[in-house]
PDB file of N, CA and C in Angstrom:
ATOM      1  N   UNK A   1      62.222 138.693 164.743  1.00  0.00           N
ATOM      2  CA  UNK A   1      63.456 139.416 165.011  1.00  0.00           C
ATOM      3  C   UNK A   1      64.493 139.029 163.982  1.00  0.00           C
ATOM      4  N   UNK A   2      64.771 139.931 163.267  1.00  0.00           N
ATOM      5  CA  UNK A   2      66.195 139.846 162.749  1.00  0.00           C
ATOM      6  C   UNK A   2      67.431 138.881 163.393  1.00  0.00           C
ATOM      7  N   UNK A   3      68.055 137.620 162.827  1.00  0.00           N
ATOM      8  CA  UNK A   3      69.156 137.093 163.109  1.00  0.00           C
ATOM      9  C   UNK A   3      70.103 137.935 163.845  1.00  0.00           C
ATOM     10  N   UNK A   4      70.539 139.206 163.258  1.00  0.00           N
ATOM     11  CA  UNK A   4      72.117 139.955 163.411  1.00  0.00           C
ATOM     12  C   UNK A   4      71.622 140.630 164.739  1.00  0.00           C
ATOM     13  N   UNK A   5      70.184 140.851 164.720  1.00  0.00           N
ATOM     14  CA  UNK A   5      69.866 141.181 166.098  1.00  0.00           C
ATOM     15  C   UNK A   5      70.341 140.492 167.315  1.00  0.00           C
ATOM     16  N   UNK A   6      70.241 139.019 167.341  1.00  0.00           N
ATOM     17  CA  UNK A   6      70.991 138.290 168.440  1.00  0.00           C
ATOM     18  C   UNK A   6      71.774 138.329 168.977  1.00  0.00           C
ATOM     19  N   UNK A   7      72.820 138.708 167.842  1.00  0.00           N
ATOM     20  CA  UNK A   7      74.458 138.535 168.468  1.00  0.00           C
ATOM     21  C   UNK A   7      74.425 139.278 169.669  1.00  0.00           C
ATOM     22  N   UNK A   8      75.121 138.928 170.637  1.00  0.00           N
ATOM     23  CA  UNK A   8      75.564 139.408 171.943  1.00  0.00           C
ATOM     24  C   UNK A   8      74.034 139.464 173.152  1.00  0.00           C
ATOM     25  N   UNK A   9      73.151 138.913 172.796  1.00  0.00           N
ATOM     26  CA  UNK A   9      71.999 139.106 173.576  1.00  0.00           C
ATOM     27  C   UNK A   9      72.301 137.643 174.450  1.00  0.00           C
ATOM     28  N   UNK A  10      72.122 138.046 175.873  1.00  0.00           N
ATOM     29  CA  UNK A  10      72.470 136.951 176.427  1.00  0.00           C
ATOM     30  C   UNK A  10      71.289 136.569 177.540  1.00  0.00           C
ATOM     31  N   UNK A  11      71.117 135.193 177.615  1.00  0.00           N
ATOM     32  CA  UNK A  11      69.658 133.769 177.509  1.00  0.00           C
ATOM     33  C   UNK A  11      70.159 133.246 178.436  1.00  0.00           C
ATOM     34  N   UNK A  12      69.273 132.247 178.887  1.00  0.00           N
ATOM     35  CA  UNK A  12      68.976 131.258 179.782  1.00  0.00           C
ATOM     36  C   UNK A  12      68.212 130.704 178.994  1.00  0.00           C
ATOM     37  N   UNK A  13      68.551 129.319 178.975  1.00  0.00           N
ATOM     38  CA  UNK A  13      68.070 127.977 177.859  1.00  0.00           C
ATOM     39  C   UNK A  13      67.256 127.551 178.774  1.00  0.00           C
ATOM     40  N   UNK A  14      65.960 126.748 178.309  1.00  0.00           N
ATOM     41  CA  UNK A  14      64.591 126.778 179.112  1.00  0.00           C
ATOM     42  C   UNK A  14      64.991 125.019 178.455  1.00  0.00           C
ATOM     43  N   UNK A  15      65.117 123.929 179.520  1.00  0.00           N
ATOM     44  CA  UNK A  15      65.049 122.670 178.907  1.00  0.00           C
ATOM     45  C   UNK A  15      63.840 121.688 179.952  1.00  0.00           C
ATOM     46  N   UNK A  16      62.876 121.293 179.158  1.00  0.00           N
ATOM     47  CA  UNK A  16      61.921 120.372 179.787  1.00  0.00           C
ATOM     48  C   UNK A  16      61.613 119.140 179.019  1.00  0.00           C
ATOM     49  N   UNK A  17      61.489 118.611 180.289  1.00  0.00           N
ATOM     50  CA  UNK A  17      60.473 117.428 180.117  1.00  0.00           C
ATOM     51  C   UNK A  17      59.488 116.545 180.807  1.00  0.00           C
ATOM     52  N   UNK A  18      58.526 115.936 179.962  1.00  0.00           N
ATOM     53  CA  UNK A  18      57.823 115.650 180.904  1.00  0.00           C
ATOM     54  C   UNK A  18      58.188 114.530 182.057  1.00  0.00           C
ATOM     55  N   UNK A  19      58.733 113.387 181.433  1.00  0.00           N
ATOM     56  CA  UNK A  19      58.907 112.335 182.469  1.00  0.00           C
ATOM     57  C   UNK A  19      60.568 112.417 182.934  1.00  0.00           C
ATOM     58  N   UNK A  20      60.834 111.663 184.223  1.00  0.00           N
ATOM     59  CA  UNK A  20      62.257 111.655 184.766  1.00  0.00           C
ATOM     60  C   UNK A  20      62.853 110.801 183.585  1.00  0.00           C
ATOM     61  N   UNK A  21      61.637 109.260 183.202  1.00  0.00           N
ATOM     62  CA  UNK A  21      62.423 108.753 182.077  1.00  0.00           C
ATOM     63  C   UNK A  21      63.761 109.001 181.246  1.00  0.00           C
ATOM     64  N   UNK A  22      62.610 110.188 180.702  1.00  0.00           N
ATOM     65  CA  UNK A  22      63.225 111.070 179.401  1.00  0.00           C
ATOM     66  C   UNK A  22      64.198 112.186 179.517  1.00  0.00           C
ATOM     67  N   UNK A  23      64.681 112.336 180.673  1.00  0.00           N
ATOM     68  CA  UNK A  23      65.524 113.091 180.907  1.00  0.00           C
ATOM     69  C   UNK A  23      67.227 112.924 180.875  1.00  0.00           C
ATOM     70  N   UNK A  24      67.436 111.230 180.930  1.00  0.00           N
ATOM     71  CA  UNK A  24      68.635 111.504 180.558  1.00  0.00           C
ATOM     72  C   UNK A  24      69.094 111.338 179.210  1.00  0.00           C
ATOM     73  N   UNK A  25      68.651 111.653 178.097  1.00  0.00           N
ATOM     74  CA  UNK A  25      68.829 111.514 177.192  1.00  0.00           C
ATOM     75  C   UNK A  25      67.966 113.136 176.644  1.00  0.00           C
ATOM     76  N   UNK A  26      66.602 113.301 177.055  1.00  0.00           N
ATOM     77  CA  UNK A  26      66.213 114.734 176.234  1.00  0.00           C
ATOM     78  C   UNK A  26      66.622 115.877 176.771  1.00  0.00           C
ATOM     79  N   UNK A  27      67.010 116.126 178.113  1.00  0.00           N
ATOM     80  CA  UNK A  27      67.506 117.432 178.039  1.00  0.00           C
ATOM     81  C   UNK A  27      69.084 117.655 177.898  1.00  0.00           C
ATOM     82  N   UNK A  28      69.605 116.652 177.675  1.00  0.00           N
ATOM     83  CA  UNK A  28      71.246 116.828 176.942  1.00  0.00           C
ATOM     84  C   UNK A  28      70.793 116.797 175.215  1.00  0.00           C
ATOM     85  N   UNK A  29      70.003 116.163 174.624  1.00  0.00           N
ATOM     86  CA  UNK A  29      69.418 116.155 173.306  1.00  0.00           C
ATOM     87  C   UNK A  29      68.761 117.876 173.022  1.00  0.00           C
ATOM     88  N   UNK A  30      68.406 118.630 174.248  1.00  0.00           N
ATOM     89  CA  UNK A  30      67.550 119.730 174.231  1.00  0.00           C
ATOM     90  C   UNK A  30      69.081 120.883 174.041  1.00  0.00           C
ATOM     91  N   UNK A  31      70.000 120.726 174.748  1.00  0.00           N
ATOM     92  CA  UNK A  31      70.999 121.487 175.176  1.00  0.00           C
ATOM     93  C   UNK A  31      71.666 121.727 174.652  1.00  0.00           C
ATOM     94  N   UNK A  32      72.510 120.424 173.731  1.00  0.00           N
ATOM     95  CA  UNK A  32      72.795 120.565 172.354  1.00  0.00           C
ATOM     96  C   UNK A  32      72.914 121.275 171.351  1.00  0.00           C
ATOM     97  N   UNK A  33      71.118 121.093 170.581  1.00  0.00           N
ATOM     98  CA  UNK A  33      70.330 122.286 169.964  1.00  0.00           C
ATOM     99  C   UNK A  33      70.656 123.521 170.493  1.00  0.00           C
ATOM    100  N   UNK A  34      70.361 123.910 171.590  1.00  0.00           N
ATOM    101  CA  UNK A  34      70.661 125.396 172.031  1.00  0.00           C
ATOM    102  C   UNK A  34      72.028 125.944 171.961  1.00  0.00           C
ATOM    103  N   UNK A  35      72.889 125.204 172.510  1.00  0.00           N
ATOM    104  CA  UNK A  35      74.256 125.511 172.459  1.00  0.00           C
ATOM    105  C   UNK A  35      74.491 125.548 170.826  1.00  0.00           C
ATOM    106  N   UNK A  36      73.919 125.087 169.911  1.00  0.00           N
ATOM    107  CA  UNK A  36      74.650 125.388 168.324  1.00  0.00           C
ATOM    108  C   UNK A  36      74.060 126.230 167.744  1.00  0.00           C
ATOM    109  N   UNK A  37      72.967 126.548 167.944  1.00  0.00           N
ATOM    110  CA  UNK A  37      71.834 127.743 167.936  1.00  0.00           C
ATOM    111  C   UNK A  37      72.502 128.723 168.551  1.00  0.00           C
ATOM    112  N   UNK A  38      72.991 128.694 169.647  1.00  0.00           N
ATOM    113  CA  UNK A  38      73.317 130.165 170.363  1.00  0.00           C
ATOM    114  C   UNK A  38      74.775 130.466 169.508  1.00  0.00           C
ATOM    115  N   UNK A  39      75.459 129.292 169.363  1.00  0.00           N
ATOM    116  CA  UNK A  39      76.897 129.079 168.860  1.00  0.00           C
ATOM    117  C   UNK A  39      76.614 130.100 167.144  1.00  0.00           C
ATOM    118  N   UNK A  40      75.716 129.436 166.468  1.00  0.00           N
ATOM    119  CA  UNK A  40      75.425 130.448 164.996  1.00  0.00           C
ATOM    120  C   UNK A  40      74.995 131.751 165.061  1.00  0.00           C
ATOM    121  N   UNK A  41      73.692 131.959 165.672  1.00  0.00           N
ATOM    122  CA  UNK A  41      73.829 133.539 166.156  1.00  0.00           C
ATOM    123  C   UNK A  41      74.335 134.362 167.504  1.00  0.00           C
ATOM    124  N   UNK A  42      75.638 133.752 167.770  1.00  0.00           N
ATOM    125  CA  UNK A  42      75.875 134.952 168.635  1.00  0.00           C
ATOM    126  C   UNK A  42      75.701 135.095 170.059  1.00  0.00           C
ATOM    127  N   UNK A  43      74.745 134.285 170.439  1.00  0.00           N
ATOM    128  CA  UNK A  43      74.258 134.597 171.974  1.00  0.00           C
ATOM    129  C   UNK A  43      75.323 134.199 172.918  1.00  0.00           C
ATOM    130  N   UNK A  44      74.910 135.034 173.905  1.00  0.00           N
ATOM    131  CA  UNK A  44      75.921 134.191 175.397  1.00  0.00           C
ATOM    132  C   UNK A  44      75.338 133.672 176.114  1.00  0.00           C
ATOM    133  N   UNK A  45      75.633 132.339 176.400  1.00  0.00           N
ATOM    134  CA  UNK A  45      74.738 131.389 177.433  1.00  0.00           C
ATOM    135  C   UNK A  45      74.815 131.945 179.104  1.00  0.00           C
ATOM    136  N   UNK A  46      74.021 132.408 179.764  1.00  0.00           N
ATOM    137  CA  UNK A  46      74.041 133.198 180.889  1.00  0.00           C
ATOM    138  C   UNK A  46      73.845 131.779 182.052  1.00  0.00           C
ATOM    139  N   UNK A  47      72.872 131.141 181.502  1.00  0.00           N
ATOM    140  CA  UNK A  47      72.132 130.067 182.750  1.00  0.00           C
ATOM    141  C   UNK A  47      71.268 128.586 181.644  1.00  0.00           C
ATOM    142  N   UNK A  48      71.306 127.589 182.284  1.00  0.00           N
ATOM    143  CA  UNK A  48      70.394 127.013 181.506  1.00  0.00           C
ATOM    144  C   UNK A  48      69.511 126.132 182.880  1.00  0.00           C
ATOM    145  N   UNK A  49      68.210 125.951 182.847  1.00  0.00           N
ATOM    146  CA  UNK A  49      66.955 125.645 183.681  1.00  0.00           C
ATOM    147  C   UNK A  49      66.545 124.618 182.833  1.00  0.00           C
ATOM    148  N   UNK A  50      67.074 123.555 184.115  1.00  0.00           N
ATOM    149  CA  UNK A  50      66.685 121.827 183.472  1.00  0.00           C
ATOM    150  C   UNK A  50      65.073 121.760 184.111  1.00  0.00           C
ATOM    151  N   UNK A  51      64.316 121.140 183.469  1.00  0.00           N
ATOM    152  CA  UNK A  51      63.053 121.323 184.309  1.00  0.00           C
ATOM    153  C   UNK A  51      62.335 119.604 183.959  1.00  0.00           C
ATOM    154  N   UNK A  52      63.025 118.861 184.756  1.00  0.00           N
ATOM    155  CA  UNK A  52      62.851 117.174 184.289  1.00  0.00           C
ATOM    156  C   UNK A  52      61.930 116.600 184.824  1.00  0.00           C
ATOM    157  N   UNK A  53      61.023 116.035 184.394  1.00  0.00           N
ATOM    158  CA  UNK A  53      59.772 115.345 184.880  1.00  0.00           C
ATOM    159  C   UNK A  53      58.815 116.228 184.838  1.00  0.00           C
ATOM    160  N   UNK A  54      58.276 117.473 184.406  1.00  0.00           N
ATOM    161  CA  UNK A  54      57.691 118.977 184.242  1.00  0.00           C
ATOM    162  C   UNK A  54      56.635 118.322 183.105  1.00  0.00           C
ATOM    163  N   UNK A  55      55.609 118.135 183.467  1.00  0.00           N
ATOM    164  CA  UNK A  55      54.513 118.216 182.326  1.00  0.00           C
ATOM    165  C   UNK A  55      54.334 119.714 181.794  1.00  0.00           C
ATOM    166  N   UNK A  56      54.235 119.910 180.830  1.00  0.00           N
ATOM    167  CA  UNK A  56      53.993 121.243 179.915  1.00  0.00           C
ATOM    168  C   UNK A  56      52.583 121.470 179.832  1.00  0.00           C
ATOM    169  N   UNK A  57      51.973 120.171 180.251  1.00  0.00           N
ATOM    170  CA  UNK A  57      50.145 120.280 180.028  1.00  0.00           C
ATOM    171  C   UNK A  57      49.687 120.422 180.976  1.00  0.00           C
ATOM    172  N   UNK A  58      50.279 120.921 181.727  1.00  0.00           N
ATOM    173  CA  UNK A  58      49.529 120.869 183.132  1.00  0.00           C
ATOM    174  C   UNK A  58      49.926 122.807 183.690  1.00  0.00           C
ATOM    175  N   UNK A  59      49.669 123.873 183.472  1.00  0.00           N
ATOM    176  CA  UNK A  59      50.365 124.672 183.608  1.00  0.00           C
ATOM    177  C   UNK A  59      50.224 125.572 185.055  1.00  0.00           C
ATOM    178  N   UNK A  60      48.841 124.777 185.623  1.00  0.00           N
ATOM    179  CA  UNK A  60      49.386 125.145 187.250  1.00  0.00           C
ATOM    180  C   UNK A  60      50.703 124.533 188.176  1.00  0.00           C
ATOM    181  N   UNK A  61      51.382 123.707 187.462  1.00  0.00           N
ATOM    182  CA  UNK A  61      52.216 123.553 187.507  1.00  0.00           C
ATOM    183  C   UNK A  61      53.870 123.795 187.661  1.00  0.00           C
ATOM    184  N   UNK A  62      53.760 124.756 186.958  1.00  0.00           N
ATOM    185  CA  UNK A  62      54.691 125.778 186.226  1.00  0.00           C
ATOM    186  C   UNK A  62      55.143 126.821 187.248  1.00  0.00           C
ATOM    187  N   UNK A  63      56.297 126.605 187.615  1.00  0.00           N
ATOM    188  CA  UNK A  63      56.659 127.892 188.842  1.00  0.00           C
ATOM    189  C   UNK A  63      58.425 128.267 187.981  1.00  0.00           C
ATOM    190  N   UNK A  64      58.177 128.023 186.934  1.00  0.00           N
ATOM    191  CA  UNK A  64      59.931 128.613 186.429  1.00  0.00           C
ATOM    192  C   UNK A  64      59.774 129.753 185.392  1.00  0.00           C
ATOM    193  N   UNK A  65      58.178 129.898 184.954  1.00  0.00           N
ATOM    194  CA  UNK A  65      58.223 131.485 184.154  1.00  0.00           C
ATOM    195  C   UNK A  65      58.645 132.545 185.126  1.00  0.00           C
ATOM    196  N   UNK A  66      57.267 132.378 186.446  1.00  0.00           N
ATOM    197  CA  UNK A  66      57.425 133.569 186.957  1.00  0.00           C
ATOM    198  C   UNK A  66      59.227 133.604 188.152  1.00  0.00           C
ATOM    199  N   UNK A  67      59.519 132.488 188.431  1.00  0.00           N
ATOM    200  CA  UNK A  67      61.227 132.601 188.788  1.00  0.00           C
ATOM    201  C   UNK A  67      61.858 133.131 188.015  1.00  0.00           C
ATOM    202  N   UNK A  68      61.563 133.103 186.532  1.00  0.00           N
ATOM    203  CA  UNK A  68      62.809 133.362 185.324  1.00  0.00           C
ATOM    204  C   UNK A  68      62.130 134.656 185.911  1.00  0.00           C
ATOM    205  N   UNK A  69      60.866 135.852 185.443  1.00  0.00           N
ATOM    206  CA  UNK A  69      60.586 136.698 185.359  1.00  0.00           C
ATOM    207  C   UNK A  69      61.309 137.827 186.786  1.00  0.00           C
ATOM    208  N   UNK A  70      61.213 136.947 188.186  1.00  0.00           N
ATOM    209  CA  UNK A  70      62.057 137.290 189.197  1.00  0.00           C
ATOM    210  C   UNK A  70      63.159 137.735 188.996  1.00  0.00           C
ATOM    211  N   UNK A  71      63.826 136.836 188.917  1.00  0.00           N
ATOM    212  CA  UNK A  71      65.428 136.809 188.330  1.00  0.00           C
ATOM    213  C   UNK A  71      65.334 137.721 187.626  1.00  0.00           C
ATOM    214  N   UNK A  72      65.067 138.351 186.283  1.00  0.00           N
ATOM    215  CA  UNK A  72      64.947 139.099 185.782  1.00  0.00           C
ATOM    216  C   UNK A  72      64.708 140.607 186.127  1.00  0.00           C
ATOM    217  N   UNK A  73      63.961 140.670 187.019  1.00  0.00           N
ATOM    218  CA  UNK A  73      63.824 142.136 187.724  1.00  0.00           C
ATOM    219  C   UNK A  73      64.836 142.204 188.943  1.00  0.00           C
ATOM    220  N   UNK A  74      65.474 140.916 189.388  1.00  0.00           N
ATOM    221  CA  UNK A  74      66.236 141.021 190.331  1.00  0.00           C
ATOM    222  C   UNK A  74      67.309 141.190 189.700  1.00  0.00           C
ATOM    223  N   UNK A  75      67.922 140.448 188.842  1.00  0.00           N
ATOM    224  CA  UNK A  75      69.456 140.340 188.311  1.00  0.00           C
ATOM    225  C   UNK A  75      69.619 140.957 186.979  1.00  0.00           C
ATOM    226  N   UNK A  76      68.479 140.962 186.469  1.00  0.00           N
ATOM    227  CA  UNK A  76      68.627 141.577 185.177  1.00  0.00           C
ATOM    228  C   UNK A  76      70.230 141.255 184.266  1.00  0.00           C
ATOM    229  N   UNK A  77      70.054 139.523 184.517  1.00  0.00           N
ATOM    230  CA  UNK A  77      71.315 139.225 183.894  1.00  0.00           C
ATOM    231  C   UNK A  77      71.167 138.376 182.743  1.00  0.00           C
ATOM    232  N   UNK A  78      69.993 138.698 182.317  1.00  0.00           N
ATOM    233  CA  UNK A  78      69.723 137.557 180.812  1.00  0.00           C
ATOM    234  C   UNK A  78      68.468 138.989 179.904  1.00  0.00           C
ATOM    235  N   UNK A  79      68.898 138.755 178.543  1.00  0.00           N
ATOM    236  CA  UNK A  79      67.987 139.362 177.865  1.00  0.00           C
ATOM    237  C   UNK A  79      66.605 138.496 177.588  1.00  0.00           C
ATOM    238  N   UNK A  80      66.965 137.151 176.931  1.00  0.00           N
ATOM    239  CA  UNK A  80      65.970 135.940 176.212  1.00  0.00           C
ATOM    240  C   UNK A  80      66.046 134.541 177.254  1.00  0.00           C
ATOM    241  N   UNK A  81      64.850 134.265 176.764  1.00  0.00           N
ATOM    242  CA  UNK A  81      64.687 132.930 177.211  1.00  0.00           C
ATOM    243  C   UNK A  81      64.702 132.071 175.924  1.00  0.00           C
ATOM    244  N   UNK A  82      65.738 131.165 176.009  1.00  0.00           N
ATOM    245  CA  UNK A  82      65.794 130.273 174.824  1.00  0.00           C
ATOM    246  C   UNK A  82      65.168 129.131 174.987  1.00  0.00           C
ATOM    247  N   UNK A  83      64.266 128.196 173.873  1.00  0.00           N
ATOM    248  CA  UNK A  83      63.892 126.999 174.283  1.00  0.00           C
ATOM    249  C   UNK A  83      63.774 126.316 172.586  1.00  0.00           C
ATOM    250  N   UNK A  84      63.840 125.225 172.878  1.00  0.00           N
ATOM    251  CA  UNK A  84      63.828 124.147 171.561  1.00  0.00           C
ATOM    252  C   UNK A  84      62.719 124.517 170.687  1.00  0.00           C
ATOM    253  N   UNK A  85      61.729 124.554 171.390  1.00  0.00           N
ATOM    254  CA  UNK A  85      60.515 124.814 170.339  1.00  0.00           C
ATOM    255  C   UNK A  85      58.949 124.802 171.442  1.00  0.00           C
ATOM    256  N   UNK A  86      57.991 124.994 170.735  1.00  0.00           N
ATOM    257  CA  UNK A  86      56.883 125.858 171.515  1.00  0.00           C
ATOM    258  C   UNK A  86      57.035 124.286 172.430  1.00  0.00           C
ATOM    259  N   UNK A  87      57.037 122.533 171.956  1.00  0.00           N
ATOM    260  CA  UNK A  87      56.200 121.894 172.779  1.00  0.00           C
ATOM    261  C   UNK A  87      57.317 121.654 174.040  1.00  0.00           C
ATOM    262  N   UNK A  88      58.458 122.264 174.056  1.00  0.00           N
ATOM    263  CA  UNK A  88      59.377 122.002 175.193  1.00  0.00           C
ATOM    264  C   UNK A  88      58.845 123.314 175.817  1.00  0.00           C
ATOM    265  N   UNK A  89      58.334 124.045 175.437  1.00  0.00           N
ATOM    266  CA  UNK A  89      57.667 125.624 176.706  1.00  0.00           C
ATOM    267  C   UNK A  89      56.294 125.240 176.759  1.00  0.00           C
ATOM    268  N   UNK A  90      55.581 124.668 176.455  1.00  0.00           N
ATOM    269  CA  UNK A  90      54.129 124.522 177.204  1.00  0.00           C
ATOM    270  C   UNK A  90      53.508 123.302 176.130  1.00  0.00           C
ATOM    271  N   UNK A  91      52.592 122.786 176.463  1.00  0.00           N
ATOM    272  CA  UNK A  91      51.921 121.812 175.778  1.00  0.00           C
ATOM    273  C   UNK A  91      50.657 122.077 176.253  1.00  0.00           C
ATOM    274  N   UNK A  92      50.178 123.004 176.597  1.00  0.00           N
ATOM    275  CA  UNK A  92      49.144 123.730 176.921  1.00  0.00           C
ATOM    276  C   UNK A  92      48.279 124.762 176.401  1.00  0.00           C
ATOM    277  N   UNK A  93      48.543 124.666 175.273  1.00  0.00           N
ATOM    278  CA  UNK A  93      48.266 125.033 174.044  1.00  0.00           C
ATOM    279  C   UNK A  93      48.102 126.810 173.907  1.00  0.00           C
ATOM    280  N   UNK A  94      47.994 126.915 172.619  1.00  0.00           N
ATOM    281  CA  UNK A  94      48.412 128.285 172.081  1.00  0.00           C
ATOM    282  C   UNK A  94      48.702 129.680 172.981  1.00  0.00           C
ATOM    283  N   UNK A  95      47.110 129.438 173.526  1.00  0.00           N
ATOM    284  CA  UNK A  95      46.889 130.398 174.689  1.00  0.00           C
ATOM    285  C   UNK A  95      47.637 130.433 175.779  1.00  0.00           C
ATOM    286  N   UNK A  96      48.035 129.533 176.137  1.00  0.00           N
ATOM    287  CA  UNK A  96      49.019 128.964 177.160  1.00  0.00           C
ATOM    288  C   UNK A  96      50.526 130.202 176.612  1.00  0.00           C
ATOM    289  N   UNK A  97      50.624 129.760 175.703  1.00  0.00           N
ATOM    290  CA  UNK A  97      52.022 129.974 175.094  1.00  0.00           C
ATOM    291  C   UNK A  97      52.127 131.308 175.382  1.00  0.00           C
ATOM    292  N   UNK A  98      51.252 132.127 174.881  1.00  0.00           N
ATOM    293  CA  UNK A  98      50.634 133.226 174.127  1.00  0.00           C
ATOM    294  C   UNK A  98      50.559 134.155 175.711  1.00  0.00           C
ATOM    295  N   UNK A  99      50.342 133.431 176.700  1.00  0.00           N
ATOM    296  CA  UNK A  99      49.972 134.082 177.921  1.00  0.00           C
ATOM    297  C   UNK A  99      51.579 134.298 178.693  1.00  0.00           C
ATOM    298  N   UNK A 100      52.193 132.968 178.650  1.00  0.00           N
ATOM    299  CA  UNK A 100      53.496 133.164 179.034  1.00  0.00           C
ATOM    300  C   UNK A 100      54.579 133.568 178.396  1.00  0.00           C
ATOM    301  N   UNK A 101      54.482 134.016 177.189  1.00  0.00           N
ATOM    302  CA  UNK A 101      55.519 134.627 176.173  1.00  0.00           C
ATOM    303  C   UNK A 101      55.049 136.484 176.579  1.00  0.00           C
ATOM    304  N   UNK A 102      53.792 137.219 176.880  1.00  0.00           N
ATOM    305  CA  UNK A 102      53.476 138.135 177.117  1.00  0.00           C
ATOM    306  C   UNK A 102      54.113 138.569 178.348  1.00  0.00           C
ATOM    307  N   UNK A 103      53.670 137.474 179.493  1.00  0.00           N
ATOM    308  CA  UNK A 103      54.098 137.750 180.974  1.00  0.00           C
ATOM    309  C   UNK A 103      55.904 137.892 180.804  1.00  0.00           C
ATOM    310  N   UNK A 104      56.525 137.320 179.910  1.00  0.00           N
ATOM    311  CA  UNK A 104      57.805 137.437 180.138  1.00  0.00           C
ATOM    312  C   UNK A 104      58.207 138.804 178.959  1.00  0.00           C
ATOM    313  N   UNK A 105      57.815 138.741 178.028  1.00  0.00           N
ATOM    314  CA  UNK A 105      58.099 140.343 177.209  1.00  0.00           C
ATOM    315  C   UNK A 105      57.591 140.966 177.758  1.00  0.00           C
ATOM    316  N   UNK A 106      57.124 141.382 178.887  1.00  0.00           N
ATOM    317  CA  UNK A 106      56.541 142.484 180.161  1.00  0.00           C
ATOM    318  C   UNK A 106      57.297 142.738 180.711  1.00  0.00           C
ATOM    319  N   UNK A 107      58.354 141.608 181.371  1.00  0.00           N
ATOM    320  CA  UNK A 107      59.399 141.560 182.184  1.00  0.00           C
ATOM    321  C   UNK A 107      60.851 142.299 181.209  1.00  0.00           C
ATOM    322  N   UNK A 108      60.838 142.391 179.720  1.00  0.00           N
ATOM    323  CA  UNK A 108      61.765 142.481 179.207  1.00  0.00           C
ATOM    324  C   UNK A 108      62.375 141.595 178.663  1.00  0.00           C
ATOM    325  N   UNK A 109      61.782 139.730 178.765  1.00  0.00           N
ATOM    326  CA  UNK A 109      62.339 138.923 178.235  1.00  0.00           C
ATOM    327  C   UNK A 109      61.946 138.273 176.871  1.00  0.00           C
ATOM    328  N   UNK A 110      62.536 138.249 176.001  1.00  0.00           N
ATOM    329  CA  UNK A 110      62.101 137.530 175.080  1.00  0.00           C
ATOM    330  C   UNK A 110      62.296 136.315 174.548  1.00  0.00           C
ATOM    331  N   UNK A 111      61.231 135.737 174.238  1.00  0.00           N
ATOM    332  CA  UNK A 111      61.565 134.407 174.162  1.00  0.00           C
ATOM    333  C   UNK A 111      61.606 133.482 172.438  1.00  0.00           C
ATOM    334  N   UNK A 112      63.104 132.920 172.168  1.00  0.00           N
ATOM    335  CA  UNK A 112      63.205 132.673 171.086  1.00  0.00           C
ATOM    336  C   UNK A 112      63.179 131.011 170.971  1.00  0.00           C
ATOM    337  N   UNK A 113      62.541 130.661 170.037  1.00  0.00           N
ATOM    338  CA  UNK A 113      62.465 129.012 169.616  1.00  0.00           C
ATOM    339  C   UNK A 113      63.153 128.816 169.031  1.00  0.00           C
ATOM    340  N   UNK A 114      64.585 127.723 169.239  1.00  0.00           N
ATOM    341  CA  UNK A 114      65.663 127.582 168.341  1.00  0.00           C
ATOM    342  C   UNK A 114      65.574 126.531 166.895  1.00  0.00           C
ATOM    343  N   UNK A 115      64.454 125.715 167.435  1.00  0.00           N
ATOM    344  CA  UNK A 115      64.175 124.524 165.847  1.00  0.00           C
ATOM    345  C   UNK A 115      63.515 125.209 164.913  1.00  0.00           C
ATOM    346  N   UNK A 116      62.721 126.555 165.368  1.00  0.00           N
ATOM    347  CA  UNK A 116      61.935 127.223 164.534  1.00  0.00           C
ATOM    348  C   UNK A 116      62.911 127.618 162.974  1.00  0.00           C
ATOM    349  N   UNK A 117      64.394 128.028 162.946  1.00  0.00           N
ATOM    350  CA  UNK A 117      64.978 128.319 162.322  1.00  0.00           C
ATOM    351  C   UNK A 117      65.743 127.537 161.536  1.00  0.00           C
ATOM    352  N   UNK A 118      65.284 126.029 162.186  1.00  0.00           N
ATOM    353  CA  UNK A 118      66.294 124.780 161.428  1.00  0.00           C
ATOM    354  C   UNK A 118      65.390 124.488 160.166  1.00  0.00           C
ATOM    355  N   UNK A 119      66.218 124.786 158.977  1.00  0.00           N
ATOM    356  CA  UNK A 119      65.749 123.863 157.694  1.00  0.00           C
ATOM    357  C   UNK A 119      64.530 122.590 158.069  1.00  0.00           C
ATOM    358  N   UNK A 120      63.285 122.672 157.596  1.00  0.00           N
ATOM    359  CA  UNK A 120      63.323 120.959 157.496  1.00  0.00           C
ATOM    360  C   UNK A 120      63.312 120.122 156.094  1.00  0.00           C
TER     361      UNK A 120
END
């Protein structure tokens, strides 16, 4: 997608992790990123979904795609789902990804990776 495309498309920031550990420090470290990401192109932050102690490898697990996807046919108040990068949305590899990025562009949502665009 085109950058200039963003502007005004408005997200719900997808923040996980696996252990409670790591949560007070990675999903304010996750949120960050998103908020300066959304801040450069444009977006409006609608909602953000802390999801702390959430293994990504485990994806029977996982009950916040198909909630986001709910929400979505219910409220239809977010365009994208924003998230840091593929291993904060699944660690369940490609197919994984590939299955829940479909189920939600079905719904109308699309889902953008914000480190994908950072220089390295």
């Amino acid at each position: 997608m085109n950058e200039k495309d963003l502007h005004g498309k408005r997200f719900v920031g997808l923040l996980r992790c696996s252990t409670i550990g790591q949560a007070d420090t990675s999903i304010d470290d996750q949120r960050r990123l998103l908020d300066a990401y959304a801040r450069e192109h444009g977006l409006v932050a609608v909602d953000y979904v802390a999801l702390e102690g959430v293994s990504g490898s485990l994806p029977g697990n996982r009950r916040d795609i198909q909630q986001l996807i709910t929400r979505k046919q219910d409220r239809d108040d977010f365009d994208t789902l924003l998230v840091q990068d593929t291993s904060r949305f699944t660690r369940a590899g490609a197919q994984h990804a590939h299955r829940l990025e479909s189920e939600l562009n079905a719904a109308g949502v699309e889902v953008i990776y914000a480190s994908s665009a950072i220089p390295t």
